[in-house]
C-alpha atoms as a PDB file:
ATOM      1  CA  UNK A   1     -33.988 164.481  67.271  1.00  0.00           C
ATOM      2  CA  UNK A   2     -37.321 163.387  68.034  1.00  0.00           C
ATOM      3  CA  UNK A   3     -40.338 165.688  66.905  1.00  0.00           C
ATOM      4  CA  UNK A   4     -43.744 166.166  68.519  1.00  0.00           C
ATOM      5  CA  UNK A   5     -44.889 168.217  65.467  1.00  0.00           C
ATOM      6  CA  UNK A   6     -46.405 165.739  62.961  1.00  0.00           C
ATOM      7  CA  UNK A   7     -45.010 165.743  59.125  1.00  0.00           C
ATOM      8  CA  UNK A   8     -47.940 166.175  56.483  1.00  0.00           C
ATOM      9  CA  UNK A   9     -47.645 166.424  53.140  1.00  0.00           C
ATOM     10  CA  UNK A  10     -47.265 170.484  53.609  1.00  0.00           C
ATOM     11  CA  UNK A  11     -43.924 169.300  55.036  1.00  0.00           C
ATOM     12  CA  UNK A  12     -43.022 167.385  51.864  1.00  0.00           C
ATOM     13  CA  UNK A  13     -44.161 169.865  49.338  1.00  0.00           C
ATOM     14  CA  UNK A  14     -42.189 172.414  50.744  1.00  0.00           C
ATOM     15  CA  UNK A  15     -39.213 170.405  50.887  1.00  0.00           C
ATOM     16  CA  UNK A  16     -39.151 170.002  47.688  1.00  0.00           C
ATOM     17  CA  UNK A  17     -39.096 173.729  46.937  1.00  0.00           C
ATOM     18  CA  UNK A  18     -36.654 174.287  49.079  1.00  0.00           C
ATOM     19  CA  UNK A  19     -34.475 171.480  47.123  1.00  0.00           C
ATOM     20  CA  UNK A  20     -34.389 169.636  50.738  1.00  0.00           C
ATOM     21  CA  UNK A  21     -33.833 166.427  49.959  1.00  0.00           C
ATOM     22  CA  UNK A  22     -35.002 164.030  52.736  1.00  0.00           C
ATOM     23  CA  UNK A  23     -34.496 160.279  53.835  1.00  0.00           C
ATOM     24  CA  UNK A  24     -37.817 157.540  53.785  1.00  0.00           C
ATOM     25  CA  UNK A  25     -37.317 154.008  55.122  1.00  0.00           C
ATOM     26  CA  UNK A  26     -39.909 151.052  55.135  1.00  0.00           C
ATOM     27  CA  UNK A  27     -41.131 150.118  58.848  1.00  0.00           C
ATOM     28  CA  UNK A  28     -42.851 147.443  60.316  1.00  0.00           C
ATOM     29  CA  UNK A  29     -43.017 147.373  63.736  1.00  0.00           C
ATOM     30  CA  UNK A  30     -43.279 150.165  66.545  1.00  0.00           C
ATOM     31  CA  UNK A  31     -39.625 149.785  68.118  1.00  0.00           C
ATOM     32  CA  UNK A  32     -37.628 150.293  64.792  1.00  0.00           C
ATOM     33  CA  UNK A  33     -40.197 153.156  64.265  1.00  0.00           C
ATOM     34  CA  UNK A  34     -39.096 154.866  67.033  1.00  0.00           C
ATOM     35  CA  UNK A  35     -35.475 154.351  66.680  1.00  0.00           C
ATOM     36  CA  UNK A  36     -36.364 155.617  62.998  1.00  0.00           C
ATOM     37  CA  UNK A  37     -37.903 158.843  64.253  1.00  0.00           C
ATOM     38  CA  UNK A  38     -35.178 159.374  66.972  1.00  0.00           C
ATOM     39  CA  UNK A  39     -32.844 159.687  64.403  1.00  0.00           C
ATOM     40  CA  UNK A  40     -34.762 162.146  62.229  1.00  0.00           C
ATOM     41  CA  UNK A  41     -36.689 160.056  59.923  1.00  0.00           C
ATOM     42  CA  UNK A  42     -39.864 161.638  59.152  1.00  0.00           C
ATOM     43  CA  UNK A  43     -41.547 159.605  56.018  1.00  0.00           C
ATOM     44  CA  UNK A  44     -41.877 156.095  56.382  1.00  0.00           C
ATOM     45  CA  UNK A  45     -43.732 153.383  54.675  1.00  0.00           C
ATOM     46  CA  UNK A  46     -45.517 150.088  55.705  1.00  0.00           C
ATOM     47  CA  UNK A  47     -44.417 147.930  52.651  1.00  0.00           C
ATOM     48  CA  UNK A  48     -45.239 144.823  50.983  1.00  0.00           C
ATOM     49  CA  UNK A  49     -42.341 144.556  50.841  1.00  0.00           C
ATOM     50  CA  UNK A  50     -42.901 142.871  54.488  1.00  0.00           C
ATOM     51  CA  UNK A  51     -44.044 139.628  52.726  1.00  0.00           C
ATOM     52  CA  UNK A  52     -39.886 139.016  51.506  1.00  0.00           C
ATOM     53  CA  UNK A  53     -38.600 140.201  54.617  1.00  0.00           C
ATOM     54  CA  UNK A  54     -40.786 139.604  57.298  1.00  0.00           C
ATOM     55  CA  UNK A  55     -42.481 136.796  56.285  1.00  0.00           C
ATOM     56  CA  UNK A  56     -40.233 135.093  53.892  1.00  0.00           C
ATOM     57  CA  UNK A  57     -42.017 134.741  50.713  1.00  0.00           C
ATOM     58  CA  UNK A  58     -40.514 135.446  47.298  1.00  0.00           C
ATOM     59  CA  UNK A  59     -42.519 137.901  45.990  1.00  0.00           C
ATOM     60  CA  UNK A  60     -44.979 140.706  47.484  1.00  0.00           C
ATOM     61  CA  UNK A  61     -47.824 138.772  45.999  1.00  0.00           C
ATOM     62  CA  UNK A  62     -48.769 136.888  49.016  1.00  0.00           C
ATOM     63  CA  UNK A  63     -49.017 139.918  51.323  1.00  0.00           C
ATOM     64  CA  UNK A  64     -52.875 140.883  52.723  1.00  0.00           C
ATOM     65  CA  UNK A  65     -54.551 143.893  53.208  1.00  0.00           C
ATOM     66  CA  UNK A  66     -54.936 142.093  56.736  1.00  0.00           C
ATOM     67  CA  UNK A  67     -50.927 141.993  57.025  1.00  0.00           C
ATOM     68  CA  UNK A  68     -50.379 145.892  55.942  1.00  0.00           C
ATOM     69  CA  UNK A  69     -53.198 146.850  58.540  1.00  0.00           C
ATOM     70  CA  UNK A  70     -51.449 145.430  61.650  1.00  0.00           C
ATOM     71  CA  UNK A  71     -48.368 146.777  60.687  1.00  0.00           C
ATOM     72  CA  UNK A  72     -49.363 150.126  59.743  1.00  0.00           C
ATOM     73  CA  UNK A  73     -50.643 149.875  63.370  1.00  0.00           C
ATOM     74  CA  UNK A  74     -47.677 148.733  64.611  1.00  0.00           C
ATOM     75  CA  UNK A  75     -45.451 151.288  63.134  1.00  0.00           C
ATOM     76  CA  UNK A  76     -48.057 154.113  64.074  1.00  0.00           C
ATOM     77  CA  UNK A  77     -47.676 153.494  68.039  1.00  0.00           C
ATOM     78  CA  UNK A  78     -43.907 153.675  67.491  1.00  0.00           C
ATOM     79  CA  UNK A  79     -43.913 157.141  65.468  1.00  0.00           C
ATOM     80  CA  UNK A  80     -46.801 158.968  66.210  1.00  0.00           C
ATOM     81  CA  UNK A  81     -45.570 161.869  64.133  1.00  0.00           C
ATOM     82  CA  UNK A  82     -44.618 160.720  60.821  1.00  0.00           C
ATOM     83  CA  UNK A  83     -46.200 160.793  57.759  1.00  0.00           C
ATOM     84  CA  UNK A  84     -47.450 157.701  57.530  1.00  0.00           C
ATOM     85  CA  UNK A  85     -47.682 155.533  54.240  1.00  0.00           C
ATOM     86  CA  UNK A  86     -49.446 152.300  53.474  1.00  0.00           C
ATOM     87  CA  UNK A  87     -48.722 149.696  50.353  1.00  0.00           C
ATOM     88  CA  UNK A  88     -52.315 148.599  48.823  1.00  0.00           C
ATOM     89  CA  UNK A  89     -51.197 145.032  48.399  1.00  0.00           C
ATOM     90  CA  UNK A  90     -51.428 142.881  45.745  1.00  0.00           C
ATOM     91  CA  UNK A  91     -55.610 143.072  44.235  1.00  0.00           C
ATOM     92  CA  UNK A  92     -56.833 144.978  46.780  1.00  0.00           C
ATOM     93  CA  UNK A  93     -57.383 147.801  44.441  1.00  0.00           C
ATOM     94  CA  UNK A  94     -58.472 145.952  41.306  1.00  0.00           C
ATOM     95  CA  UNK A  95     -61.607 148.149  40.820  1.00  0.00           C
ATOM     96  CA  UNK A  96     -62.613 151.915  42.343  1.00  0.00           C
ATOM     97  CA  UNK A  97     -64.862 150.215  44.763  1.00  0.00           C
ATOM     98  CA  UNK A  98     -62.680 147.953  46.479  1.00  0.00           C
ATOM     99  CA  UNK A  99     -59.736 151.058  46.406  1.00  0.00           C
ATOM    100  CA  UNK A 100     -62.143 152.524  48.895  1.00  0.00           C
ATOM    101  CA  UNK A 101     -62.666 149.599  51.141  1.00  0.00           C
ATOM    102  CA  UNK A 102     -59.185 148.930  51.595  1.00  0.00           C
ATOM    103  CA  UNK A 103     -57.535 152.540  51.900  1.00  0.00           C
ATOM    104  CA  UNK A 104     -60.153 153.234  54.778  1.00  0.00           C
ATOM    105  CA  UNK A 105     -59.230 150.429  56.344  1.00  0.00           C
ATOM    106  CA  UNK A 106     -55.177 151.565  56.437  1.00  0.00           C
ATOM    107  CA  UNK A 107     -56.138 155.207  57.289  1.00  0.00           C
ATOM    108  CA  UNK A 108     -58.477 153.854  60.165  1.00  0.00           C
ATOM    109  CA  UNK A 109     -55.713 151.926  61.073  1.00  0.00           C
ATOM    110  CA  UNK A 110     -53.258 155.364  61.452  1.00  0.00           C
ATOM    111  CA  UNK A 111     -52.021 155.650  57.405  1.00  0.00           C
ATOM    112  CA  UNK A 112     -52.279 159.215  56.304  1.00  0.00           C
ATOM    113  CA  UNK A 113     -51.780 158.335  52.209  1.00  0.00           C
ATOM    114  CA  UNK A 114     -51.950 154.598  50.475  1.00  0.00           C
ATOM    115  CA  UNK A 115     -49.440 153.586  47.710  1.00  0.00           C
ATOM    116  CA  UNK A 116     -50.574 151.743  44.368  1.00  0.00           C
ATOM    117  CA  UNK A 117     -48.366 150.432  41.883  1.00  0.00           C
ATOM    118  CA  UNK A 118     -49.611 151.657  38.519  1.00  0.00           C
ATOM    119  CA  UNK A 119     -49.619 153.979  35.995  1.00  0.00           C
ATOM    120  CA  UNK A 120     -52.336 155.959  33.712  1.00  0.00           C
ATOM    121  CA  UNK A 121     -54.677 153.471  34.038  1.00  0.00           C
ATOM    122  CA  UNK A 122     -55.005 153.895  37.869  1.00  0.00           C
ATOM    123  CA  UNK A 123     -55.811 157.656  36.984  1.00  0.00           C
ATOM    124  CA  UNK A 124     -59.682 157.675  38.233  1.00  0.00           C
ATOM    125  CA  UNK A 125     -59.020 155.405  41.089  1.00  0.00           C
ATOM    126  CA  UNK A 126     -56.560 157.973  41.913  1.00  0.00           C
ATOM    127  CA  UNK A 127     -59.040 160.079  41.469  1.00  0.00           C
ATOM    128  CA  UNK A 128     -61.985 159.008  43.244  1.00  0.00           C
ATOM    129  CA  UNK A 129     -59.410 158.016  46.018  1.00  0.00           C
ATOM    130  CA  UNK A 130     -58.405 162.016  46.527  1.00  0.00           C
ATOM    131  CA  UNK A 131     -62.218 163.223  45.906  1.00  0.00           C
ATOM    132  CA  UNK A 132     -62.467 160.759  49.137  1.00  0.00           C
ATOM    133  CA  UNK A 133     -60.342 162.472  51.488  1.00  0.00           C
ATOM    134  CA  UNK A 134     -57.034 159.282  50.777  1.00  0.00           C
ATOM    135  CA  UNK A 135     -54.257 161.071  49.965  1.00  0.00           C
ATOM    136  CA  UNK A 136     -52.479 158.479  46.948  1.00  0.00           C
ATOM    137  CA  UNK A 137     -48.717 158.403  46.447  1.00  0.00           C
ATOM    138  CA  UNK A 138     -47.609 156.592  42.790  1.00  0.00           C
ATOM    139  CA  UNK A 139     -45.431 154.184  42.275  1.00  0.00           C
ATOM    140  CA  UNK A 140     -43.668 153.980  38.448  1.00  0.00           C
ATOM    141  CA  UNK A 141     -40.771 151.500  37.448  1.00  0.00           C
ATOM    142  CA  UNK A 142     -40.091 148.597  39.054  1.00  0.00           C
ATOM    143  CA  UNK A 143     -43.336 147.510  40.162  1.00  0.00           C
ATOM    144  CA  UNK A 144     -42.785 144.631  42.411  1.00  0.00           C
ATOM    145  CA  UNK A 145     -46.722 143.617  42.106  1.00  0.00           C
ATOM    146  CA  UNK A 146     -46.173 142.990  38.262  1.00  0.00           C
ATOM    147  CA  UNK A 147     -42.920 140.595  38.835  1.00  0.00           C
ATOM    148  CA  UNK A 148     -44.881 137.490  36.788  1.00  0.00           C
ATOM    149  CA  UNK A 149     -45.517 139.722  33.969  1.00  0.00           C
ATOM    150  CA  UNK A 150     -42.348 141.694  33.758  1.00  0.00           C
ATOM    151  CA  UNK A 151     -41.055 138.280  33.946  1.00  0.00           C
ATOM    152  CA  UNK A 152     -38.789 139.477  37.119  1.00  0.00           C
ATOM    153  CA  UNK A 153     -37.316 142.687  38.711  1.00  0.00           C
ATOM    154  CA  UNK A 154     -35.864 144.079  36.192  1.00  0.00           C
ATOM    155  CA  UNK A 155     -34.523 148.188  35.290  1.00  0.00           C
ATOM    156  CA  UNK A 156     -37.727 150.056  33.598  1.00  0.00           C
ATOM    157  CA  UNK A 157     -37.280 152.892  31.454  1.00  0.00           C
ATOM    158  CA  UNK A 158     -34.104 152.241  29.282  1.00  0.00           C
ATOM    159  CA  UNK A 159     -35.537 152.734  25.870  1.00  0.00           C
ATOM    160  CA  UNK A 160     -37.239 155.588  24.483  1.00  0.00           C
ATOM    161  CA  UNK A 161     -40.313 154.376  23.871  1.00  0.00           C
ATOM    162  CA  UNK A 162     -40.871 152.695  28.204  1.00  0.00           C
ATOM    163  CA  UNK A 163     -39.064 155.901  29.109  1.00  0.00           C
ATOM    164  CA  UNK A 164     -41.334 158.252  26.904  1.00  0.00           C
ATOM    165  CA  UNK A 165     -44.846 155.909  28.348  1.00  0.00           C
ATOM    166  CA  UNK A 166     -43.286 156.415  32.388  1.00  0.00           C
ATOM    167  CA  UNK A 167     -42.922 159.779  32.275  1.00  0.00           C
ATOM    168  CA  UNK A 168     -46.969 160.027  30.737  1.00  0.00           C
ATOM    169  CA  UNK A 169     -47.740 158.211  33.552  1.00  0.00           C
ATOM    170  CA  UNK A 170     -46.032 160.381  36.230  1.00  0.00           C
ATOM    171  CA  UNK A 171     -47.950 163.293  34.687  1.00  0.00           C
ATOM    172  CA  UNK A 172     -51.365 161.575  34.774  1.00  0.00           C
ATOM    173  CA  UNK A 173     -51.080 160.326  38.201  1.00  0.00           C
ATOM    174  CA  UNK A 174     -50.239 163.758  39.626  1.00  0.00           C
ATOM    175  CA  UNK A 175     -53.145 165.022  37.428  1.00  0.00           C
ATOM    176  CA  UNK A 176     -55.605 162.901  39.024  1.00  0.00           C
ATOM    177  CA  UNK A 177     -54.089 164.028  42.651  1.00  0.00           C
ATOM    178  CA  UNK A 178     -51.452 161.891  43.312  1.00  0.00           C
ATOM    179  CA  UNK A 179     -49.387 164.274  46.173  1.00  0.00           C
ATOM    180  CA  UNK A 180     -46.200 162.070  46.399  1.00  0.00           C
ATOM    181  CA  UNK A 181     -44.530 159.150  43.562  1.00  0.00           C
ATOM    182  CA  UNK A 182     -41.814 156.248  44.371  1.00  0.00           C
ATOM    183  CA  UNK A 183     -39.629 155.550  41.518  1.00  0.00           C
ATOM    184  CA  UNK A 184     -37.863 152.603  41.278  1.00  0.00           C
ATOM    185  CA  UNK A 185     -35.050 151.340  39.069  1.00  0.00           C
ATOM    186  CA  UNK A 186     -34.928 153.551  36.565  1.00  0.00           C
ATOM    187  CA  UNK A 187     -32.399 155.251  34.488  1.00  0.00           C
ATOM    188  CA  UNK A 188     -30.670 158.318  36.269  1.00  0.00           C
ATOM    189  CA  UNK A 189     -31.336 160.436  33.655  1.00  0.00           C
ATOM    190  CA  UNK A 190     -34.881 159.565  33.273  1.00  0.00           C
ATOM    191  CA  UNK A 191     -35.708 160.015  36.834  1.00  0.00           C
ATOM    192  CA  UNK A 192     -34.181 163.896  37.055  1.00  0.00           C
ATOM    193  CA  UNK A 193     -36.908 164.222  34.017  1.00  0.00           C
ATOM    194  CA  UNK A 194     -39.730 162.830  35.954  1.00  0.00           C
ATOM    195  CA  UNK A 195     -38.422 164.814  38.911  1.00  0.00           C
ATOM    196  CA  UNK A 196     -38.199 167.873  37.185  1.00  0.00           C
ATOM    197  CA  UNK A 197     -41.353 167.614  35.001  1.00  0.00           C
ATOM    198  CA  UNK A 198     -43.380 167.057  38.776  1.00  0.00           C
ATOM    199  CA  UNK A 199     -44.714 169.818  41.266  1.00  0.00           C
ATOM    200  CA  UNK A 200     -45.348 167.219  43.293  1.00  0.00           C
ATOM    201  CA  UNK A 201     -41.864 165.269  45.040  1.00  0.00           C
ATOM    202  CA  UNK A 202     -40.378 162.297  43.812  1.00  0.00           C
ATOM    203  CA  UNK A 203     -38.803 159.682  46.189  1.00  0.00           C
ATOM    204  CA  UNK A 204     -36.278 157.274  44.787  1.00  0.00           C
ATOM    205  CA  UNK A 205     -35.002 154.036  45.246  1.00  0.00           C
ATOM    206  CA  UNK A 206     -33.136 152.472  42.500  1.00  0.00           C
ATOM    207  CA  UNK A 207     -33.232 155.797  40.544  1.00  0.00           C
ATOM    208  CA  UNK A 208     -29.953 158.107  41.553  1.00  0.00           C
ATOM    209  CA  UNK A 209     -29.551 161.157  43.716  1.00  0.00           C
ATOM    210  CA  UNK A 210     -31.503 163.479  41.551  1.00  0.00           C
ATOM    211  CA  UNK A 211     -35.039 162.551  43.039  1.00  0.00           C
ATOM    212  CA  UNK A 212     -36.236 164.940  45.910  1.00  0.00           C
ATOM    213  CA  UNK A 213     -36.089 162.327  48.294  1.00  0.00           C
ATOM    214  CA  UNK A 214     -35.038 158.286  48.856  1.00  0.00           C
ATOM    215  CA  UNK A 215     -36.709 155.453  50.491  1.00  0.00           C
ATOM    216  CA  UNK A 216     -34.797 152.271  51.292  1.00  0.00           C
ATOM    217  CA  UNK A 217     -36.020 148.592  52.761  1.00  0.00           C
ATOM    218  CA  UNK A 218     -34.833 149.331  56.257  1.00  0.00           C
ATOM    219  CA  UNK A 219     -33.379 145.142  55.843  1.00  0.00           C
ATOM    220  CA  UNK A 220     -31.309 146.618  52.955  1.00  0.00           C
ATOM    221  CA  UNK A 221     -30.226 149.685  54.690  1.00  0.00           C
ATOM    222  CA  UNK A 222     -28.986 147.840  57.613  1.00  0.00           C
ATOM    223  CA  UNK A 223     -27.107 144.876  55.755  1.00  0.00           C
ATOM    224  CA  UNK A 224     -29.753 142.163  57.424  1.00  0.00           C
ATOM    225  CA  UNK A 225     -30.432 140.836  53.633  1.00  0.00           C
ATOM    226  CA  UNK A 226     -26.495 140.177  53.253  1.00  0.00           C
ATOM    227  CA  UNK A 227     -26.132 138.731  49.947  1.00  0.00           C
ATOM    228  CA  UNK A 228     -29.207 138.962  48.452  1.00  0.00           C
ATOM    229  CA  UNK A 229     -29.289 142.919  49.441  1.00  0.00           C
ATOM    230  CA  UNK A 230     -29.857 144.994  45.957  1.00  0.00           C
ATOM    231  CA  UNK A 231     -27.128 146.641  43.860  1.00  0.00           C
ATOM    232  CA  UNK A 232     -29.077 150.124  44.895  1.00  0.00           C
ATOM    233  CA  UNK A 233     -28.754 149.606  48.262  1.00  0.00           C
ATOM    234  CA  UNK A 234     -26.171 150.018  50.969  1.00  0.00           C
ATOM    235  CA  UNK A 235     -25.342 148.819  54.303  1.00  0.00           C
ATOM    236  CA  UNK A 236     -24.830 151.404  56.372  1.00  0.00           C
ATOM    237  CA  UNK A 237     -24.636 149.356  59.445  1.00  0.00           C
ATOM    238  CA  UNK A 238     -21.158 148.232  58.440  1.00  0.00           C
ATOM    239  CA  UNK A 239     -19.055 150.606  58.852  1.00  0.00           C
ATOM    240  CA  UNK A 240     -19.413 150.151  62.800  1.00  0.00           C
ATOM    241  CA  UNK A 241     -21.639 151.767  65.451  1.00  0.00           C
ATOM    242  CA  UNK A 242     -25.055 150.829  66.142  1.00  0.00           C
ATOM    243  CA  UNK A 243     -28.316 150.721  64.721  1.00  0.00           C
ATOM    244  CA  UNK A 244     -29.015 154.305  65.341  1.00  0.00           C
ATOM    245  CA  UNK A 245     -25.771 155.605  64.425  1.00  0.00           C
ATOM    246  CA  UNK A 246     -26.422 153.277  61.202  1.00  0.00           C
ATOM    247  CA  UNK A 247     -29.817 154.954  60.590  1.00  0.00           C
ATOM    248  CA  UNK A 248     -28.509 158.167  61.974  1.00  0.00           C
ATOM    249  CA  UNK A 249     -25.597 158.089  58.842  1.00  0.00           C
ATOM    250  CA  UNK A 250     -28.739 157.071  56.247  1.00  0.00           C
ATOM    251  CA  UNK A 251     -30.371 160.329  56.769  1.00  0.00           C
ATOM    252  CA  UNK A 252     -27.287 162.693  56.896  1.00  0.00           C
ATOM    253  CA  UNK A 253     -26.030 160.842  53.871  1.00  0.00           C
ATOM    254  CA  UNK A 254     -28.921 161.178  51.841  1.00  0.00           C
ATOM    255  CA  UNK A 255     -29.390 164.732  53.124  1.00  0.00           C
ATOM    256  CA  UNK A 256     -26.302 165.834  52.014  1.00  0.00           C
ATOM    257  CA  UNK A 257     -26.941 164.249  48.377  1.00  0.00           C
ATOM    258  CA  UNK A 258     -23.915 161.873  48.878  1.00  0.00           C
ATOM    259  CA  UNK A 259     -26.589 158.661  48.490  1.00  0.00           C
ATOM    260  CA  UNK A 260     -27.116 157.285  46.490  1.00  0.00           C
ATOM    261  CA  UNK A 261     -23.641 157.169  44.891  1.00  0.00           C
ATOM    262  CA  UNK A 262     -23.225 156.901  41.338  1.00  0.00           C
ATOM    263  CA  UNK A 263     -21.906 153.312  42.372  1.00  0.00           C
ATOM    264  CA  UNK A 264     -25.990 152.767  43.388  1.00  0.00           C
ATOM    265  CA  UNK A 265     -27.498 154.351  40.650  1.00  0.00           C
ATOM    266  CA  UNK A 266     -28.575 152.715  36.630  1.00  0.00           C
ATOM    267  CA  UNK A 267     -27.784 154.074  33.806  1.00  0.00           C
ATOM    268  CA  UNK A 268     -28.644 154.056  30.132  1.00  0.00           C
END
């Protein structure tokens, strides 16, 4: 199942206008990168999501710009071909001029888009970011970034009022060129509206089977969290087989819209 033909954002676009729904995993290294491409993944992410667990921290707070650049390395000499994308961690995009310095350095080191956790107020770094030649993907929700003052990780979007504010947000960030958004932990209902409402796709995690596409931790996908593994998650590693037959059932699951269940979904 491996490709030589690289995935762009073309690739995703269309997807979504086909109503293909498509599988995303986070990566960190070039050897589960490759196993990740062998078995069809196409989209993957270098995540801060690294500094819980690679690195054992409780939070993503900790993580460097430093840390995402040798791992977006790492990942890119193990798939070649996907579409590549890279968390800004924690402050490194605090102003428009320091957004710059730190996406070139993750698309010099093989990114092709950055992620930033934010809504409206990100809209002209979003901006300036696309102007720039760095293709931006969103992330609404559950913004793991703003655990101290969302006081933990907690479902986003349950009340009118948060729900009405996310889906503003979604619709500024596109306007100001974001080409892809992450969604986590909302509402199921609220996420088919911010799915709907966008030209551009929507990958979930957290937020049903409605979004165009779905991204899991590859820990959580593969059980290696154990206890502490999400309610949104599942282990596909334990139903027998191998790692690739594990990742292998991910994609065709997801695929054929049968995950997330609505056992792994929130509702209102």
């Amino acid at each position: 199942m491996t490709t030589t033909t690289m995935t762009t954002i073309y690739h995703v676009h269309r997807w979504k206008q086909q109503q293909q729904k498509f599988a995303s995993i986070t990566a960190y290294d070039a050897a589960f990168a490759r196993l990740f491409t062998e078995q069809g993944i196409k989209v993957m992410l270098v995540g801060d999501s690294l500094g819980m667990t690679m690195q054992g921290h409780a939070s993503t707070l900790p993580v460097t710009l430093d840390d995402i650049i040798y791992h977006t390395r790492c990942v890119r000499r193990g798939a070649p071909y996907c579409l590549l994308l890279a968390d800004m961690p924690f402050m490194s995009y605090a102003t428009p001029a320091q957004a710059f310095d730190s996406a070139s350095a993750l698309m010099r080191a093989g990114a092709n888009m950055v992620k930033l956790e934010g809504g409206a107020w990100l809209a002209d770094t979003v901006s300036a970011l696309t102007e720039r030649a760095v293709p931006v993907c969103g992330h609404l929700g559950l913004t793991p970034q703003s655990v101290n003052i969302f006081g933990g990780y907690k479902i986003h979007g349950r009340d009118p009022t948060s729900a009405e504010q996310l889906l503003t947000d979604a619709l500024a960030l596109e306007h100001a060129g974001a080409q892809l958004l992450v969604l986590e932990c909302v509402p199921v209902a609220l996420a088919e509206r911010v799915t709907q409402a966008l030209a551009i796709s929507v990958i979930g995690i957290g937020a049903g089977a409605v979004t165009d596409g779905q991204i899991l931790v590859m820990h959580d996908a593969l059980g290696i969290t154990g206890s502490s593994s999400p309610s949104f998650s599942n282990n596909f590693l334990s139903a027998g087989g191998d790692l690739a037959a594990a990742v292998r059932c991910y994609v065709q699951e997801v695929e054929a819209g049968r995950f997330p269940t609505t056992e792994h979904s929130f509702h209102s």
